[in-house]
C-alpha atoms as a PDB file:
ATOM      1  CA  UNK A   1      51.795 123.384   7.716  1.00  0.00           C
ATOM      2  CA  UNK A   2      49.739 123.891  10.630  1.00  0.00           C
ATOM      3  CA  UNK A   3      51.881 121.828  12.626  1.00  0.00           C
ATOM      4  CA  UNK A   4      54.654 124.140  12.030  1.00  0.00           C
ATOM      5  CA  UNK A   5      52.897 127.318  13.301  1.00  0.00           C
ATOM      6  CA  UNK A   6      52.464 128.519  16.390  1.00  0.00           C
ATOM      7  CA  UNK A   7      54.228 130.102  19.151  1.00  0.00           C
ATOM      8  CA  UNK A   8      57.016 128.009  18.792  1.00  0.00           C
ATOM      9  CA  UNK A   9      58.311 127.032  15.635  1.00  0.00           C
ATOM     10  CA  UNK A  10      58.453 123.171  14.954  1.00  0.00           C
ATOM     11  CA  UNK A  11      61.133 121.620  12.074  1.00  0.00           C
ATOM     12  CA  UNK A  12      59.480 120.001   9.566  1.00  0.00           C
ATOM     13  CA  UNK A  13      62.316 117.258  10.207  1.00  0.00           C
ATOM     14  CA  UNK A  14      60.462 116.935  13.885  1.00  0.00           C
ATOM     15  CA  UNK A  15      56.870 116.382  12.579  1.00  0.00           C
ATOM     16  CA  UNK A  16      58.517 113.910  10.426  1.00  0.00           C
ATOM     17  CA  UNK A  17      60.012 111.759  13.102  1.00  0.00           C
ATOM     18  CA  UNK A  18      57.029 112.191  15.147  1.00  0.00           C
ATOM     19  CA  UNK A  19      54.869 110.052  12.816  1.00  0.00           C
ATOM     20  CA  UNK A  20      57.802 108.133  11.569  1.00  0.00           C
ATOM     21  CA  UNK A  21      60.078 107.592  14.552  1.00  0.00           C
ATOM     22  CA  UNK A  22      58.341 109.042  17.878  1.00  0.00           C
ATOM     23  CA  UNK A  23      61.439 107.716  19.476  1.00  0.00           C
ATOM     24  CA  UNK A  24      64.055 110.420  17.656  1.00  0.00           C
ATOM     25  CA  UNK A  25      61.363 113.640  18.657  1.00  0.00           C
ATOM     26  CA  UNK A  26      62.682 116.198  21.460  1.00  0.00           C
ATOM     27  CA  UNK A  27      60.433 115.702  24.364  1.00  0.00           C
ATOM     28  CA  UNK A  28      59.667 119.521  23.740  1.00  0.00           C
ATOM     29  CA  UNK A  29      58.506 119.294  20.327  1.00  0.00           C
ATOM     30  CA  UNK A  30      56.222 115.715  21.099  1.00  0.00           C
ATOM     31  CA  UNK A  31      54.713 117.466  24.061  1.00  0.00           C
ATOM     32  CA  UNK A  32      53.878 120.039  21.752  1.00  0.00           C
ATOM     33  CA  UNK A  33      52.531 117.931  18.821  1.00  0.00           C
ATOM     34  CA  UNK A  34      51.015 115.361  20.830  1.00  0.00           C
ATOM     35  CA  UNK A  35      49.062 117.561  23.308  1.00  0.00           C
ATOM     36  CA  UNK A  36      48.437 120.825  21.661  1.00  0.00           C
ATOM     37  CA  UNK A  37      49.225 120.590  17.861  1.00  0.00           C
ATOM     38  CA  UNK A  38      47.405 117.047  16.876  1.00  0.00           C
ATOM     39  CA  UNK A  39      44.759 117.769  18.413  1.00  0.00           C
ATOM     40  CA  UNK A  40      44.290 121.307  17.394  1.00  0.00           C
ATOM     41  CA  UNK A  41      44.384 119.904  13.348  1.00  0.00           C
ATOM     42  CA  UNK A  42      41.928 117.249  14.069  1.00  0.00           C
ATOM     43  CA  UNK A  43      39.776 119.302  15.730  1.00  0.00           C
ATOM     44  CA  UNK A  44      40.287 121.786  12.836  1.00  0.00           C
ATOM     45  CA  UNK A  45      38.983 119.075  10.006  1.00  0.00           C
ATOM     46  CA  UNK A  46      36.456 117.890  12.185  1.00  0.00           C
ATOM     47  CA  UNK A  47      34.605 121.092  12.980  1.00  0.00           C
ATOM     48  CA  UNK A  48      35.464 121.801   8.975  1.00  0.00           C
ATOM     49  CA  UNK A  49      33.151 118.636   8.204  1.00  0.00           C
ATOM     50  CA  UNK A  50      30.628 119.356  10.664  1.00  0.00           C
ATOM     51  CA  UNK A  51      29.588 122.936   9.796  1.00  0.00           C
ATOM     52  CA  UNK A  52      29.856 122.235   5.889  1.00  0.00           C
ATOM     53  CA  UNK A  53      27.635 119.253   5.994  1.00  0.00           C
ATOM     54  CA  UNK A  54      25.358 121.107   8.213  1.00  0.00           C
ATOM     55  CA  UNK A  55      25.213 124.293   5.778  1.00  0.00           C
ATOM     56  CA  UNK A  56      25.013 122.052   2.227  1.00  0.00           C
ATOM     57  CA  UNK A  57      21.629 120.709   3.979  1.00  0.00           C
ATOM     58  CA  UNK A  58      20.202 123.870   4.939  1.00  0.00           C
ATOM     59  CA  UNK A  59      20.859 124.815   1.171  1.00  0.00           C
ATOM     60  CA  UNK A  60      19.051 121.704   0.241  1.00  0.00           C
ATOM     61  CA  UNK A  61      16.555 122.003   2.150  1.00  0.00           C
ATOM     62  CA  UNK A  62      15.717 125.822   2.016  1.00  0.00           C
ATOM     63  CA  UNK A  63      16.749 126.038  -1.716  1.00  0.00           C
ATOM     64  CA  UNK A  64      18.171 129.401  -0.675  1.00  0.00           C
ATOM     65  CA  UNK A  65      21.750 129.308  -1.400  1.00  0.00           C
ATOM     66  CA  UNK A  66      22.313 131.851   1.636  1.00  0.00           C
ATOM     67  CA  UNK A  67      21.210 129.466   3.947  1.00  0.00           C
ATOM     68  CA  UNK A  68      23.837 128.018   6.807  1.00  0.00           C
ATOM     69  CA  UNK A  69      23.891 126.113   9.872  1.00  0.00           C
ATOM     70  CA  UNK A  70      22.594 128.601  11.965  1.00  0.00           C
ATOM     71  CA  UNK A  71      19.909 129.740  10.280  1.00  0.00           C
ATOM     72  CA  UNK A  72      17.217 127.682  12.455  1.00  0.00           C
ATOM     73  CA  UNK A  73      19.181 129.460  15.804  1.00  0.00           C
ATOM     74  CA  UNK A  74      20.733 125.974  16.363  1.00  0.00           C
ATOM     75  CA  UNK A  75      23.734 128.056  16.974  1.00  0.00           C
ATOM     76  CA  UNK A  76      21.658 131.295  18.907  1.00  0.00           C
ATOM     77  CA  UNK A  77      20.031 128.167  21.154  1.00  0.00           C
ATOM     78  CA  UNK A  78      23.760 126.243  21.734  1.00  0.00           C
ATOM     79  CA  UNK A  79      25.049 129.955  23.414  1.00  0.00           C
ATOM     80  CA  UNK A  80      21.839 130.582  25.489  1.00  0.00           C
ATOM     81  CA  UNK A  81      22.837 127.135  27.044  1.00  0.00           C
ATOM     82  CA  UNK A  82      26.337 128.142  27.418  1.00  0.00           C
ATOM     83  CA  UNK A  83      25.514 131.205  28.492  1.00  0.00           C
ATOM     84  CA  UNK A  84      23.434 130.288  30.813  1.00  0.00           C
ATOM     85  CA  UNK A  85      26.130 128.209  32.597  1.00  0.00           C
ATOM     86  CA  UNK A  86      28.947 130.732  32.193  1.00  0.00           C
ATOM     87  CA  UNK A  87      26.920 133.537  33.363  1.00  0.00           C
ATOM     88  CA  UNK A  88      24.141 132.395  34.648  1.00  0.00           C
ATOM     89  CA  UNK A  89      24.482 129.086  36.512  1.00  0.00           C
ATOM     90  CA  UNK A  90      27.978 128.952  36.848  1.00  0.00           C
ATOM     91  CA  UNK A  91      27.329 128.643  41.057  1.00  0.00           C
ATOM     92  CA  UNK A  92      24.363 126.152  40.328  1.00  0.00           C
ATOM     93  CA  UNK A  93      27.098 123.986  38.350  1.00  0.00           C
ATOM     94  CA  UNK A  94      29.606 124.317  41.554  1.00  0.00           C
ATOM     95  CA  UNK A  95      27.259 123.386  44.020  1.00  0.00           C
ATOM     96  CA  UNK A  96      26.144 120.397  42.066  1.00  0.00           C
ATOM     97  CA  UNK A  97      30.136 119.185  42.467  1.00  0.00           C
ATOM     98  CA  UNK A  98      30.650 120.748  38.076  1.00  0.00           C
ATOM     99  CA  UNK A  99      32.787 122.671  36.475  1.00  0.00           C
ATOM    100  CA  UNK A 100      30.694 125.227  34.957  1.00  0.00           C
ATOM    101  CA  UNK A 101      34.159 125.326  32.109  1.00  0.00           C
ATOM    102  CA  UNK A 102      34.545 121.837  31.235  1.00  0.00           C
ATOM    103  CA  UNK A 103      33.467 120.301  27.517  1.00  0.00           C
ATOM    104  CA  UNK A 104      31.236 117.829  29.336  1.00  0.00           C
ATOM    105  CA  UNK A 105      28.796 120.793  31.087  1.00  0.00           C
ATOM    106  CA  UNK A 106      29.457 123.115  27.919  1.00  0.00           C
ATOM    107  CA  UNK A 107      28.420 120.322  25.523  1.00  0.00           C
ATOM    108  CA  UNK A 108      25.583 119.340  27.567  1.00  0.00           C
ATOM    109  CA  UNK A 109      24.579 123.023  28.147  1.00  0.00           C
ATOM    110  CA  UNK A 110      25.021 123.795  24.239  1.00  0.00           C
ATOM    111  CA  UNK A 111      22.786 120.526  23.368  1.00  0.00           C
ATOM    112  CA  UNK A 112      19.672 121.575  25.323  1.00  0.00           C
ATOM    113  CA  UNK A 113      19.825 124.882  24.266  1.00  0.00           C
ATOM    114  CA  UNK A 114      20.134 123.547  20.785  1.00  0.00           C
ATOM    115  CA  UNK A 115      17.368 121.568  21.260  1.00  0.00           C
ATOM    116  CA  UNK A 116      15.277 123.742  22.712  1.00  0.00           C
ATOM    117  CA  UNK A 117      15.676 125.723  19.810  1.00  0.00           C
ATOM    118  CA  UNK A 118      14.552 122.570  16.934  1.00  0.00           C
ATOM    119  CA  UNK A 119      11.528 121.154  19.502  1.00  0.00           C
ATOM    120  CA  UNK A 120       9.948 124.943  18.871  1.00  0.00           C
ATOM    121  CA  UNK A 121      11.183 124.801  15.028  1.00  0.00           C
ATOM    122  CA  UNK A 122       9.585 121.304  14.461  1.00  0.00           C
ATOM    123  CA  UNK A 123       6.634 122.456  16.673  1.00  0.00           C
ATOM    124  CA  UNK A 124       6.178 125.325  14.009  1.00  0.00           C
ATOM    125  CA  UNK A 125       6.976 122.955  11.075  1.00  0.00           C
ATOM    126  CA  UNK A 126       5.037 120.521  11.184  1.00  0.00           C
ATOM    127  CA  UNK A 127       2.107 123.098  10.894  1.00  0.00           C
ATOM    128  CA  UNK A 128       3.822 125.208   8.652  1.00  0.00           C
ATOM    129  CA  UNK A 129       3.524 124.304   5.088  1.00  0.00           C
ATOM    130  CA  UNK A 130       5.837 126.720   3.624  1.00  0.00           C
ATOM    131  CA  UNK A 131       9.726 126.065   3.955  1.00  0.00           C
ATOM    132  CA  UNK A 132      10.326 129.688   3.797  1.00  0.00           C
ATOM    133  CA  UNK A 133       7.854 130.994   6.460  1.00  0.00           C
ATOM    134  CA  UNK A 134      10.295 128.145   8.454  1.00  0.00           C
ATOM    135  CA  UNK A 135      13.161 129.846   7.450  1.00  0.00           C
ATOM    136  CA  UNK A 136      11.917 133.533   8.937  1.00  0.00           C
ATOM    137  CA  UNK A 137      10.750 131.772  12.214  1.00  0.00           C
ATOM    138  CA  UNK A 138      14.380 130.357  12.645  1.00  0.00           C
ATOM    139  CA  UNK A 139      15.447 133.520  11.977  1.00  0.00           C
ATOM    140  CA  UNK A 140      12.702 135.645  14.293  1.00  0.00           C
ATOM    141  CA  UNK A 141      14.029 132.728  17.048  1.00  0.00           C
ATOM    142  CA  UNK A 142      17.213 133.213  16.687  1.00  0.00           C
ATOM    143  CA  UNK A 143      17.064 136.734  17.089  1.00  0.00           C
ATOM    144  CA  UNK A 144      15.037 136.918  20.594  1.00  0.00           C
ATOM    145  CA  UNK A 145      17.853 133.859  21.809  1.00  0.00           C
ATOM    146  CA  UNK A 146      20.580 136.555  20.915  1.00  0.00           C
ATOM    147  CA  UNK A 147      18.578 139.136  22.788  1.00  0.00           C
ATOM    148  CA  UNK A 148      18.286 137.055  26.304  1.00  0.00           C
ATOM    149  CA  UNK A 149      22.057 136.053  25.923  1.00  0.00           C
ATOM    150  CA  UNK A 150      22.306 140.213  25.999  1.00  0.00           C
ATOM    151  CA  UNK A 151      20.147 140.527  29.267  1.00  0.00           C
ATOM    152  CA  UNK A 152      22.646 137.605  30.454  1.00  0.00           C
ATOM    153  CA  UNK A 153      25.539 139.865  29.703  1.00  0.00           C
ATOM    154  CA  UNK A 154      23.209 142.787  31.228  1.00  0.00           C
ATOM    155  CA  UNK A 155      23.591 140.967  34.654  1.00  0.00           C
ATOM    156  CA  UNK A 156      26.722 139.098  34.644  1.00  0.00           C
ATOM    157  CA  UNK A 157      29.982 140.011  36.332  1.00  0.00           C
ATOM    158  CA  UNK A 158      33.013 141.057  33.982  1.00  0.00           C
ATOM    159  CA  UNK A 159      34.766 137.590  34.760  1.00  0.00           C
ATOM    160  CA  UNK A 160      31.896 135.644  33.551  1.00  0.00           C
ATOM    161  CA  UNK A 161      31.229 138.349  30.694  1.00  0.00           C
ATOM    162  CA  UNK A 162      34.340 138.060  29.492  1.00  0.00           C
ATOM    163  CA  UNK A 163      34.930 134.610  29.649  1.00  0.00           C
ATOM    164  CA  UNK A 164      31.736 134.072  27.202  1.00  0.00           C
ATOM    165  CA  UNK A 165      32.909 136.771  24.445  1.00  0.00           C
ATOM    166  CA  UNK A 166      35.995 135.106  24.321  1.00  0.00           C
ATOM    167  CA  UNK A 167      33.783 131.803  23.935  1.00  0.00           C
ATOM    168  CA  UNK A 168      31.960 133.399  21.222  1.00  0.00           C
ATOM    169  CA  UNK A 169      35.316 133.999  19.133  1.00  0.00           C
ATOM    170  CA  UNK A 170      35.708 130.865  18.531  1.00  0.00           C
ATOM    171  CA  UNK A 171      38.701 128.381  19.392  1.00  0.00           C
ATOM    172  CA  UNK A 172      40.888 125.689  18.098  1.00  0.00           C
ATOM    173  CA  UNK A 173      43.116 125.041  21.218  1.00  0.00           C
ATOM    174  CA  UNK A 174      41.240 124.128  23.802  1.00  0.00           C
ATOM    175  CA  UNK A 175      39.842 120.978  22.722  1.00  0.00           C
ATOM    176  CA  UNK A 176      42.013 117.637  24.298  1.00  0.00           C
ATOM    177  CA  UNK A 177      42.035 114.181  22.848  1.00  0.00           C
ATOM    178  CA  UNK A 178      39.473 113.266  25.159  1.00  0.00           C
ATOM    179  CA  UNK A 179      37.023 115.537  23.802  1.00  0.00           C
ATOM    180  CA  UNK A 180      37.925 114.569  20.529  1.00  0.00           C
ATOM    181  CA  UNK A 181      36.805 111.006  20.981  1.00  0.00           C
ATOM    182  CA  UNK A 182      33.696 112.269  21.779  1.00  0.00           C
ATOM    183  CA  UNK A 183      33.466 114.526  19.566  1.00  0.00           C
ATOM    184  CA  UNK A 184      34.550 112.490  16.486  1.00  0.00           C
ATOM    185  CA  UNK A 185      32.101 109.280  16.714  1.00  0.00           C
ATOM    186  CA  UNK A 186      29.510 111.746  17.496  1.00  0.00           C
ATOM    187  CA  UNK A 187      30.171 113.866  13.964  1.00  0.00           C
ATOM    188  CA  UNK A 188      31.474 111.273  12.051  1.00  0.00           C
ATOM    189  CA  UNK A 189      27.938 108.961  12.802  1.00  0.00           C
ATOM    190  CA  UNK A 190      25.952 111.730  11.895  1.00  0.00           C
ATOM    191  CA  UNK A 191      27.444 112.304   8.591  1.00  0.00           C
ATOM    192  CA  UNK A 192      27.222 108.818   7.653  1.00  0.00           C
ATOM    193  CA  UNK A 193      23.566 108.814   8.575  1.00  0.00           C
ATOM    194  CA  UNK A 194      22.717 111.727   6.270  1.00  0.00           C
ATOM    195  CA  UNK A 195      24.831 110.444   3.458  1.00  0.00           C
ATOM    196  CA  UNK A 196      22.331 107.400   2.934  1.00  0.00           C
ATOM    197  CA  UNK A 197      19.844 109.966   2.422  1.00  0.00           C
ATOM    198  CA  UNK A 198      21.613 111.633  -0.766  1.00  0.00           C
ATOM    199  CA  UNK A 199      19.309 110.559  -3.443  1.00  0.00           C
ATOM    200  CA  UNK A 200      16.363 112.050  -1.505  1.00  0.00           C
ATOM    201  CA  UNK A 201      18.121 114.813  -1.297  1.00  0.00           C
ATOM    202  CA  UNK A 202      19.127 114.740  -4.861  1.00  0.00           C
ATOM    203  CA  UNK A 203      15.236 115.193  -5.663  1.00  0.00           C
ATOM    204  CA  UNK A 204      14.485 117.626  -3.690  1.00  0.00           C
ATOM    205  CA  UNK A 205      16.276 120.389  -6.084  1.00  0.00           C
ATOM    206  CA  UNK A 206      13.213 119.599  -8.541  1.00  0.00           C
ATOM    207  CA  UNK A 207      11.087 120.963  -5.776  1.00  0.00           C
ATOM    208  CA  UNK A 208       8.815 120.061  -2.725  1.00  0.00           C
ATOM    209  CA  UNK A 209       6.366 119.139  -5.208  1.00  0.00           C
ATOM    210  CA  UNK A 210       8.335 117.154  -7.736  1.00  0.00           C
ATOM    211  CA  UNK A 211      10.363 115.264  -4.701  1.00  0.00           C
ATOM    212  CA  UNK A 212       6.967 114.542  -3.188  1.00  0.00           C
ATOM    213  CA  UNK A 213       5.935 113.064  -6.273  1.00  0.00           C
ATOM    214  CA  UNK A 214       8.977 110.626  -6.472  1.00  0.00           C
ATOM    215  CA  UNK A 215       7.788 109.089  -3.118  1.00  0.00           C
ATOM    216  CA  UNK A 216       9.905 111.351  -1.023  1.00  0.00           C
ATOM    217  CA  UNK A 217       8.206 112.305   2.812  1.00  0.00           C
ATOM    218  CA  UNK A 218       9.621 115.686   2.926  1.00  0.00           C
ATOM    219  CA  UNK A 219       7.996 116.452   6.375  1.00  0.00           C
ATOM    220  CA  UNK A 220      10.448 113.210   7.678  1.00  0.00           C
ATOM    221  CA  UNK A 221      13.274 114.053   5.574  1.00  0.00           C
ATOM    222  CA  UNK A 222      12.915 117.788   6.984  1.00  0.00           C
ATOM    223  CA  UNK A 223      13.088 116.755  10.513  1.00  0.00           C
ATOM    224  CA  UNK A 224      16.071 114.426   9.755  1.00  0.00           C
ATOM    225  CA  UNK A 225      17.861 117.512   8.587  1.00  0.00           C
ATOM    226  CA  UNK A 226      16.932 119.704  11.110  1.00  0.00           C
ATOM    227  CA  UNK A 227      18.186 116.983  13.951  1.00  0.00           C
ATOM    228  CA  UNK A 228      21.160 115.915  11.613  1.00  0.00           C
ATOM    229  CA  UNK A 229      22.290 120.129  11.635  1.00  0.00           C
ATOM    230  CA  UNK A 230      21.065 120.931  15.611  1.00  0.00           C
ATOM    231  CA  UNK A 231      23.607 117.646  16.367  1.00  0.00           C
ATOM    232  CA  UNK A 232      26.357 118.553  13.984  1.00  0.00           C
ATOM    233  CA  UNK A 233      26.241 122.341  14.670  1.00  0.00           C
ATOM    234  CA  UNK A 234      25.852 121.987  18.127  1.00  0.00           C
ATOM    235  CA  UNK A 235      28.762 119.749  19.103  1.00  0.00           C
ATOM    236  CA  UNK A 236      30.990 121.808  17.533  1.00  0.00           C
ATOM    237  CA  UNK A 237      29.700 125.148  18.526  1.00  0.00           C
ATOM    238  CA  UNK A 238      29.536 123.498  22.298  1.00  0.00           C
ATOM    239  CA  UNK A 239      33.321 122.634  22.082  1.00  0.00           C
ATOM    240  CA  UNK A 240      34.642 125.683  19.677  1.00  0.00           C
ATOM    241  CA  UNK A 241      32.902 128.409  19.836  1.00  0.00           C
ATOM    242  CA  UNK A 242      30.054 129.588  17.266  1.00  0.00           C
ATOM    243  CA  UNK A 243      32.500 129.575  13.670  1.00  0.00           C
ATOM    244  CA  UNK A 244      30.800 131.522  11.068  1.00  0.00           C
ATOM    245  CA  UNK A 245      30.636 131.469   7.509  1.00  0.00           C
ATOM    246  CA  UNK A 246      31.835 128.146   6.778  1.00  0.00           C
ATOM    247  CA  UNK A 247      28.674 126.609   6.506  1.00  0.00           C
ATOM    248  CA  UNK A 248      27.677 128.746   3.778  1.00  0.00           C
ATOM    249  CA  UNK A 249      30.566 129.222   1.857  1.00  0.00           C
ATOM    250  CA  UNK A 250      31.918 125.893   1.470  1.00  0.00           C
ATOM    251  CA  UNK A 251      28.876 124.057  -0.307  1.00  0.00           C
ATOM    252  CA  UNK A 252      29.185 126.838  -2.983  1.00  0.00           C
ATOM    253  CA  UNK A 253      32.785 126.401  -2.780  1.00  0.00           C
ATOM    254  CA  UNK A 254      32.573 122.448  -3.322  1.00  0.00           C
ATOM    255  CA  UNK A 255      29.582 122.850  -6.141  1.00  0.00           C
ATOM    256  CA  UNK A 256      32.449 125.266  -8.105  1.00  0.00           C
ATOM    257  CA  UNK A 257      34.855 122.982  -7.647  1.00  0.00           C
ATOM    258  CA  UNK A 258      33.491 119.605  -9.054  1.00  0.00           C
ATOM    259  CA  UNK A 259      30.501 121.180 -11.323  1.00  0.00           C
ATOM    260  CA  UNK A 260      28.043 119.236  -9.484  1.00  0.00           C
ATOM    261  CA  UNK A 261      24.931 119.306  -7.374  1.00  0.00           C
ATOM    262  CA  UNK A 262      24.825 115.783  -6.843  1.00  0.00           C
ATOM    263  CA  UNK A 263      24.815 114.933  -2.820  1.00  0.00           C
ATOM    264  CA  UNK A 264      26.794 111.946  -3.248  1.00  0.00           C
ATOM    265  CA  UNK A 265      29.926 113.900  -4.740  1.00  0.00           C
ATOM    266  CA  UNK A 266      29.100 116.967  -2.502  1.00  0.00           C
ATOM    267  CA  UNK A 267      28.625 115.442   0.941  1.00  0.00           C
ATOM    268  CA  UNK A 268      32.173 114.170   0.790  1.00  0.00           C
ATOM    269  CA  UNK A 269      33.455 116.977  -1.519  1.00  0.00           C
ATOM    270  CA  UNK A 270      32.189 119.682   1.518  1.00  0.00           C
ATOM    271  CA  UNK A 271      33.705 117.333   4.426  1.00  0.00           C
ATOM    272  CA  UNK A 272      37.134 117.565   2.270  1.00  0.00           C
ATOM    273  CA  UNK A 273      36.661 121.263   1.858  1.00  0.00           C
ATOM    274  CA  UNK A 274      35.461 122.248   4.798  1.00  0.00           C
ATOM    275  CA  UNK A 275      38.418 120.812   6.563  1.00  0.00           C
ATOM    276  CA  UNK A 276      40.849 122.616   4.636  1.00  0.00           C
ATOM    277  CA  UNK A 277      39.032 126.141   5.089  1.00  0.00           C
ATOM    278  CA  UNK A 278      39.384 126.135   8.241  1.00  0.00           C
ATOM    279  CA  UNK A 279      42.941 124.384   8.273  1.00  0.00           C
ATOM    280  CA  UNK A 280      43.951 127.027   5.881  1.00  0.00           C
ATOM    281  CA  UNK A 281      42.035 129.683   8.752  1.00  0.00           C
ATOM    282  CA  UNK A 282      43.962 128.107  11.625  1.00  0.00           C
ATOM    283  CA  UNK A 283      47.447 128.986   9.999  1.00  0.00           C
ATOM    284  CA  UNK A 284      46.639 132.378   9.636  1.00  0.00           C
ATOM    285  CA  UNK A 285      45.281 132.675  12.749  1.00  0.00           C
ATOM    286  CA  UNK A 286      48.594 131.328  14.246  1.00  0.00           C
ATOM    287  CA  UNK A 287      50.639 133.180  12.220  1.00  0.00           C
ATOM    288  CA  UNK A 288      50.461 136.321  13.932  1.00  0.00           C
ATOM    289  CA  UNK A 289      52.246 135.062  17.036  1.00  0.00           C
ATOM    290  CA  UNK A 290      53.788 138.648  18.370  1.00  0.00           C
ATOM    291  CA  UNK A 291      50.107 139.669  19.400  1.00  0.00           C
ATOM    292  CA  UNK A 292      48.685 136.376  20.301  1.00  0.00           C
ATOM    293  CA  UNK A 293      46.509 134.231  18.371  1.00  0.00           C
ATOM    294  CA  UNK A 294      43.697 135.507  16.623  1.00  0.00           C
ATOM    295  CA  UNK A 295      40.089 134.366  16.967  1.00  0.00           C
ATOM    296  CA  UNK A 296      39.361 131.383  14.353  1.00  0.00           C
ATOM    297  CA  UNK A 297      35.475 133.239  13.190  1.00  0.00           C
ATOM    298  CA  UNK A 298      37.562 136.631  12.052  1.00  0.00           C
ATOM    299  CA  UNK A 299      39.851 134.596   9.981  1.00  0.00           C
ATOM    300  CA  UNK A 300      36.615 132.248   8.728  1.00  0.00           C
ATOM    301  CA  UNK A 301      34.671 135.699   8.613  1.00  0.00           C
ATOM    302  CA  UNK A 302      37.435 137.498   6.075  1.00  0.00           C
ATOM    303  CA  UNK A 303      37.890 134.252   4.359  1.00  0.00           C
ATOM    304  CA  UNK A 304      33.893 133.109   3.199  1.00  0.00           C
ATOM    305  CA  UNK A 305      32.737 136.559   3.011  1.00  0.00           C
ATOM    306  CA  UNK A 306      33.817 137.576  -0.517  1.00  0.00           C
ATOM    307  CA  UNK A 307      32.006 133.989  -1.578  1.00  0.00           C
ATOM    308  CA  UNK A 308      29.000 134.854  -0.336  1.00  0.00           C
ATOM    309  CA  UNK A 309      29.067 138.256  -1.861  1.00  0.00           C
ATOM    310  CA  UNK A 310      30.034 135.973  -5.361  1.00  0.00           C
ATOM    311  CA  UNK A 311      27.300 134.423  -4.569  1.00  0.00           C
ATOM    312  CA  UNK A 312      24.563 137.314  -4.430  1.00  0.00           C
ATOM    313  CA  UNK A 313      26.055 138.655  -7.515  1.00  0.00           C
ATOM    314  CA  UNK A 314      25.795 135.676  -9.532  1.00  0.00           C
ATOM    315  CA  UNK A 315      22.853 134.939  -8.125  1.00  0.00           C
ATOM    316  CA  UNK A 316      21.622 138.586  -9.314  1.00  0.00           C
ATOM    317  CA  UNK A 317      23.083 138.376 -12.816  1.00  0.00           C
ATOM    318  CA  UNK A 318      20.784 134.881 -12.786  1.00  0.00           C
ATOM    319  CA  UNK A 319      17.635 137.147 -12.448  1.00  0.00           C
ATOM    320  CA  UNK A 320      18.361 140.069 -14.400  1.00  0.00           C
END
């Protein structure tokens, strides 16, 4: 289906040939699907994968079922970087023979903010007993990164400004098959990594206490996770945009789904999931071709909001 929308309408007959018989495709339509429409879904289940993964962890981790991807200001650190290319450094970056737009400089610029961002959250962790007074500081962090990204703004011509909210939106479209074979190995080695951590992860829902007591190092397996959700958030949000939501809705989404809150099942079960969120966000986003397409975060915004307000009411009706 998302092959078919667009600004031009494709047959389904055409994306049929195109993996069947390439030779019997319009040169229109496989420009179209091979340069702008392939890549576009990949990029789409990819980023789904990524930001899922990333949010089931933080669950995990946190035991707060609120808790996403960019809780730690992984995301907040990944748009100081870009934003201090785009509006910032953009003549540094020309001077030095770089385009202050390409992946490359955004994904390196999104990285080291991103890290920046988890070498002062492990700094504070590894003193920090208490997962929750974590939580706040990622919070508190990501709050004064959103604030110098405003002073950015502040200073900044409109070109630049503007070029940054529309960053911040979020985007499907402008990621090319050479960014997705970065991109992909890069996710899809990451995921595998955590996955052979499940049954540690699997104990810690007893507790801290419980999982420490099983043998578990929770101070290791909490850095993994941190560097497992600054790498995984951070690609994507370097190459996409910041795309909200997903993160936290899907693990609930995937926990609903298969009854479960075993990470073998869920790891997978969120990758699957997460993919087709923002699939299903893409099409709708693409739909509304008379004004333009719209930003992917509004659609993901209007689409996981009413499951994390499920979410706080269940979650109240647990207490009561």
């Amino acid at each position: 289906m998302d092959f078919i929308t667009g600004f031009v309408k494709i047959p389904f007959n055409e994306i049929l040939k195109y993996f069947f018989n390439p030779s019997a495709v319009s040169e229109e339509y496989y420009i179209l699907i091979k340069e702008f429409r392939l890549p576009r879904v990949v990029v789409a289940l990819i980023a789904g994968a990524s930001l899922s993964v990333s949010g089931l962890l933080m669950q995990t981790i946190f035991r707060n079922p609120l808790a996403g991807p960019y809780v730690l200001g992984v995301s907040s650190g990944a748009s100081l970087g870009v934003a201090l290319v785009v509006m910032g450094g953009s003549g540094i970056a020309l001077k030095a023979g770089l385009n202050p737009g390409s992946h490359v400089v955004l994904l390196l610029s999104a990285g080291l903010g991103s890290a920046l961002v988890l070498s002062i959250i492990l700094a504070i962790s590894s003193r920090v007993r208490d997962i929750l007074s974590v939580l706040i500081t990622g919070i508190l962090i990501a709050g004064v990164v959103s604030s110098v990204v405003s002073i950015l703004q502040y200073f900044a011509t409109d070109i630049n400004v503007k070029s940054f909210v529309v960053w911040t939106m979020g985007s499907l479209h402008s990621v090319s098959f050479s960014d997705i074979t970065v991109l992909f190995p890069l996710v899809l080695l990451t995921t595998i990594f955590i996955y052979i951590f499940s049954k540690k992860l699997n104990l810690l829902l007893g507790g801290e206490n419980f999982a420490i007591s099983m043998g578990v190092k929770f101070k290791s397996l909490r850095i993994i996770s941190f560097i497992t959700v600054s790498i995984l958030t951070g690609a994507i949000t370097a190459y996409c945009g910041p795309i909200g939501f997903i993160g936290i809705a899907v693990p609930h989404i995937a926990r609903w789904i298969f009854n479960t809150s075993d990470h073998f099942v869920l790891i997978p079960a969120s990758i699957i999931i997460g993919g087709i969120f923002i699939l299903g966000g893409d099409i709708i986003s693409c739909s509304f071709t008379e004004n333009g397409i719209l930003p992917i975060n509004a659609i993901t915004a209007i689409l996981g909001a009413p499951f994390i307000i499920w979410v706080v009411i269940k979650n109240k009706r647990t207490m009561v």
